[in-house]
N, C-alpha and C. Protein backbone atom coordinates (compact mmCIF):
# COMPACT_ATOMS: atom_id res chain seq x y z
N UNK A 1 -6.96 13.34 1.41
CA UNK A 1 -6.60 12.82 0.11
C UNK A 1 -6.30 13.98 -0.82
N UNK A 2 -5.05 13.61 -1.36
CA UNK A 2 -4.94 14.74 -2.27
C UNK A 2 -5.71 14.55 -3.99
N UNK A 3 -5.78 16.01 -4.47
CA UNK A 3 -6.79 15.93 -5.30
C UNK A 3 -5.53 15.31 -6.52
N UNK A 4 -4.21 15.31 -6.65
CA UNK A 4 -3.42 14.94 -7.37
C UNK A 4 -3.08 13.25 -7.04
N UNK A 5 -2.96 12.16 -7.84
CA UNK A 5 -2.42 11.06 -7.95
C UNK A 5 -0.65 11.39 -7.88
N UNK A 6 -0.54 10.47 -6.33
CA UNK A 6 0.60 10.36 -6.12
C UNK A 6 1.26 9.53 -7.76
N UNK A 7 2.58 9.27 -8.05
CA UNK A 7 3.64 8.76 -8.67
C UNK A 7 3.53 6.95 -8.30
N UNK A 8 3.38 6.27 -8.81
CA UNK A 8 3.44 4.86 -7.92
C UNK A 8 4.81 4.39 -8.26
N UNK A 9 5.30 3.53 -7.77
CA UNK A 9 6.45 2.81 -7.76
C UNK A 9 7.04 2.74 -8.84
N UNK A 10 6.43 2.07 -9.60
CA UNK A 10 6.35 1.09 -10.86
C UNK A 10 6.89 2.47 -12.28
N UNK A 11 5.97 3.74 -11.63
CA UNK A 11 6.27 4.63 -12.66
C UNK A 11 7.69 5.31 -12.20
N UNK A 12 7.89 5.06 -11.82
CA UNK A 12 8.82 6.58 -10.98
C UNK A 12 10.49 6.28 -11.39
N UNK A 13 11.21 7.32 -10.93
CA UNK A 13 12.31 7.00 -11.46
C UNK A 13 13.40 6.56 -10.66
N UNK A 14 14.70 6.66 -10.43
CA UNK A 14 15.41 5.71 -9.55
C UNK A 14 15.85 6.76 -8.17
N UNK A 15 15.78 8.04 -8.56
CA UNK A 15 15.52 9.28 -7.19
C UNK A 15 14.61 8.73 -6.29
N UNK A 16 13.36 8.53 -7.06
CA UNK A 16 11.82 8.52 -6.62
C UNK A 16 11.61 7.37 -5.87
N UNK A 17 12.42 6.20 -6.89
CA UNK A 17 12.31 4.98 -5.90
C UNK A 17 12.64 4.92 -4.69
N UNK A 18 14.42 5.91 -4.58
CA UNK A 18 15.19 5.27 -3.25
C UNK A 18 14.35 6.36 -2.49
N UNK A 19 13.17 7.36 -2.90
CA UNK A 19 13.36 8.09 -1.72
C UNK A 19 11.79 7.17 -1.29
N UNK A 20 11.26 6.49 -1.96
CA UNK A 20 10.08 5.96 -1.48
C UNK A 20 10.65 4.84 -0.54
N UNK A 21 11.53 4.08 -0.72
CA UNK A 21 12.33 2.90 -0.07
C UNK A 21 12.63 3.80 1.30
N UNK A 22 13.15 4.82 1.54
CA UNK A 22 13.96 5.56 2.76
C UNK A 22 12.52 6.01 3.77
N UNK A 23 11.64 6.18 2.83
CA UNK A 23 10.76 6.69 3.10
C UNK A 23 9.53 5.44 4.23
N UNK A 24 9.69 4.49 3.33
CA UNK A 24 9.16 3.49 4.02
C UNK A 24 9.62 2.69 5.09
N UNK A 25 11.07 2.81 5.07
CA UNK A 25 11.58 2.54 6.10
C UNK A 25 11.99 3.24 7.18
N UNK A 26 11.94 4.60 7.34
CA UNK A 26 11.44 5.16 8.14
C UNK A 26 9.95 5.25 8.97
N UNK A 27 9.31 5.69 8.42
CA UNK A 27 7.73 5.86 8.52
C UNK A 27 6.66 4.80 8.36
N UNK A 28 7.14 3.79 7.38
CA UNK A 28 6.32 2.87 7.13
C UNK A 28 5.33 2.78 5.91
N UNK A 29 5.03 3.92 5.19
CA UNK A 29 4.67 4.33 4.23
C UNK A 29 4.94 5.46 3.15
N UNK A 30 4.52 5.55 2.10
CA UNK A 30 5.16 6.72 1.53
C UNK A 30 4.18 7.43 1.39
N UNK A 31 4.51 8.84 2.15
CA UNK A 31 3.51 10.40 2.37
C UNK A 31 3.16 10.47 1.47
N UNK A 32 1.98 10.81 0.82
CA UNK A 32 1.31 11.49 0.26
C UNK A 32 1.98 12.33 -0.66
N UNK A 33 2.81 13.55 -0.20
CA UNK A 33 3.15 14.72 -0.44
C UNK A 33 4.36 14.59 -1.18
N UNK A 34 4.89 13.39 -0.98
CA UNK A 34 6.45 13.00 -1.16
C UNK A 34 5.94 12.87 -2.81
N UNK A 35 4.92 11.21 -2.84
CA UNK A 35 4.30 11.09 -4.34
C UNK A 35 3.93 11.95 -4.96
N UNK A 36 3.30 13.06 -4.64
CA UNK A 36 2.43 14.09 -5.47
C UNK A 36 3.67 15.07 -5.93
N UNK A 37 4.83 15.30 -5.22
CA UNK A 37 5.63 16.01 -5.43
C UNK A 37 6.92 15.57 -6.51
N UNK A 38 6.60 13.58 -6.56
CA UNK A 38 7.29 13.30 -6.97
C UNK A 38 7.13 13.37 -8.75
N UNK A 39 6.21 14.05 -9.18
CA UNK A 39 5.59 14.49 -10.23
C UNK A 39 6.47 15.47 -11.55
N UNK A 40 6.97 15.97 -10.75
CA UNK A 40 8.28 17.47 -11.12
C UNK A 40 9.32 17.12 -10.28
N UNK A 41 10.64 16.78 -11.12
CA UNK A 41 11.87 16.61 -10.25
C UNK A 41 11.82 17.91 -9.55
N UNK A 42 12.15 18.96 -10.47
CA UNK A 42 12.50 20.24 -9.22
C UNK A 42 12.28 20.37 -8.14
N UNK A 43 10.67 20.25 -7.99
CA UNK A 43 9.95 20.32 -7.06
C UNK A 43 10.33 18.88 -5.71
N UNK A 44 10.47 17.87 -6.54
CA UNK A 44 10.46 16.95 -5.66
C UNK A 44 12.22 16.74 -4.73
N UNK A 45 13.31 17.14 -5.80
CA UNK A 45 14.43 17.43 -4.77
C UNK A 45 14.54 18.70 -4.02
N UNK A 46 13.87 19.78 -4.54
CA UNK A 46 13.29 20.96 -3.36
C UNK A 46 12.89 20.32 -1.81
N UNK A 47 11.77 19.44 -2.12
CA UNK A 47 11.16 19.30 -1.01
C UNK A 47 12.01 18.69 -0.54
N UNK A 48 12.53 17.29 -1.39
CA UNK A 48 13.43 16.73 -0.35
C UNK A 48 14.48 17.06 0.52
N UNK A 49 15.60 18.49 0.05
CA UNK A 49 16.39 19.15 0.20
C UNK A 49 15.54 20.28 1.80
N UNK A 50 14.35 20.55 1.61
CA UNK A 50 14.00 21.30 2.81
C UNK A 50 13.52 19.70 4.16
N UNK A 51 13.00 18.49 3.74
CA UNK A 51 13.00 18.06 4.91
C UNK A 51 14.33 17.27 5.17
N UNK A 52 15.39 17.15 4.64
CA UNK A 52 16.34 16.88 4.91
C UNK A 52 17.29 18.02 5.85
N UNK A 53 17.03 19.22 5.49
CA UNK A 53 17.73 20.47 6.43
C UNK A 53 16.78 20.22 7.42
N UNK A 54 15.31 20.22 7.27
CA UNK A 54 14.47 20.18 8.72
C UNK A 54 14.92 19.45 9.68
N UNK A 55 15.39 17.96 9.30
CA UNK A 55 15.81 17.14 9.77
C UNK A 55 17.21 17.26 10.29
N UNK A 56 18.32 17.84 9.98
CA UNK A 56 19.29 18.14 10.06
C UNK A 56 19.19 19.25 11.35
N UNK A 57 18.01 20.41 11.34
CA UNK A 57 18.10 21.19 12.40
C UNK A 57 18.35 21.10 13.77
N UNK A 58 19.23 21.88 14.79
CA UNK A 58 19.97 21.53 16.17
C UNK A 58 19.38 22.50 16.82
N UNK A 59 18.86 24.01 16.34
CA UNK A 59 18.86 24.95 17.64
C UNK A 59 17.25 24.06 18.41
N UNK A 60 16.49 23.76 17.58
CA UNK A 60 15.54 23.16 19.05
C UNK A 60 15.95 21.79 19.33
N UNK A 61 15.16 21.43 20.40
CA UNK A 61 15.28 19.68 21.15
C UNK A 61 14.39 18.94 20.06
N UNK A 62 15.27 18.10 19.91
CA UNK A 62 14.26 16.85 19.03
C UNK A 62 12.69 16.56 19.69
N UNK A 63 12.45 16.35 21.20
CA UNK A 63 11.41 15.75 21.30
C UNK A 63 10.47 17.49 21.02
N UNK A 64 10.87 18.47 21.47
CA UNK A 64 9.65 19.68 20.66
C UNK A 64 9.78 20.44 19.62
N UNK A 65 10.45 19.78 18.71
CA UNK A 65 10.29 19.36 17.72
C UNK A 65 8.98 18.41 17.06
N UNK A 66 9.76 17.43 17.25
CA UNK A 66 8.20 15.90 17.13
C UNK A 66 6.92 16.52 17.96
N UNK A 67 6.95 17.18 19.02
CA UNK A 67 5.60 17.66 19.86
C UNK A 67 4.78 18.55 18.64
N UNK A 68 5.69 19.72 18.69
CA UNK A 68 5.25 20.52 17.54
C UNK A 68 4.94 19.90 15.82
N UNK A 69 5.44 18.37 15.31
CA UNK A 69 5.07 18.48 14.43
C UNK A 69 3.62 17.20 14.56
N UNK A 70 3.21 17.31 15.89
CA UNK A 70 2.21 16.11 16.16
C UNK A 70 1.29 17.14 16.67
N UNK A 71 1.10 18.09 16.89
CA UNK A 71 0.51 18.81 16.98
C UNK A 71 -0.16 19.87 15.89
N UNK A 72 0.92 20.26 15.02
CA UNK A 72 0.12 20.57 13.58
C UNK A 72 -0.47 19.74 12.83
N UNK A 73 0.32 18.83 12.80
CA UNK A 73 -0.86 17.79 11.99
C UNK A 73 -2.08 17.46 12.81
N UNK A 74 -2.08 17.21 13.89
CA UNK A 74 -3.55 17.50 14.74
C UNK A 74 -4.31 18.28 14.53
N UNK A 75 -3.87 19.52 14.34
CA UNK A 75 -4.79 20.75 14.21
C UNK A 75 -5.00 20.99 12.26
N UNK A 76 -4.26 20.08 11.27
CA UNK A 76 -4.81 20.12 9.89
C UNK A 76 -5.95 18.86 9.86
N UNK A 77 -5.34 17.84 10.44
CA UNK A 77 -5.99 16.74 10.47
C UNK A 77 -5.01 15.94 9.72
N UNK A 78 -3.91 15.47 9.25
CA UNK A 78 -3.22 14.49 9.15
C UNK A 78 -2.91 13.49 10.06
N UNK A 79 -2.80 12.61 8.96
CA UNK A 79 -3.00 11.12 9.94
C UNK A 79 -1.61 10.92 10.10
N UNK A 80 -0.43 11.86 10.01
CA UNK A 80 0.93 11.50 10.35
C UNK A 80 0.92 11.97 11.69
């Protein structure tokens, strides 16, 4: 749990919304990190702008990729 209150829906703005909507329909929920970030635009199209290139990346294989990112969160303890 982060020590910051994510952004909720209701407050947020129409960036914040569609990325919580993209977000949920991907994943099923909206991260943590996404809300807390969604706090400071800068910050929050930063982040979005780096997991969108993450996502975009080709030199590795998608599945070690996903290995490697199920595996760090294993070893922080995230429940993603």
């Amino acid at each position: 749990m982060a020590r910051i209150e994510g952004v909720p829906a209701g407050r947020a703005g129409l960036l914040v919304r569609i990325a919580y909507w993209m977000s949920r329909r991907m994943v099923g929920k909206v991260p943590e990190p996404l809300a807390v970030t969604a706090h400071h635009g800068w910050i929050f199209r930063a982040y979005g702008a780096y997991e969108y290139a993450l996502a975009k990346a080709r030199l590795v294989e998608p599945k070690i990729k996903a290995l490697a990112g199920v595996k760090a969160a294993a070893q922080i303890g995230c429940p993603f």
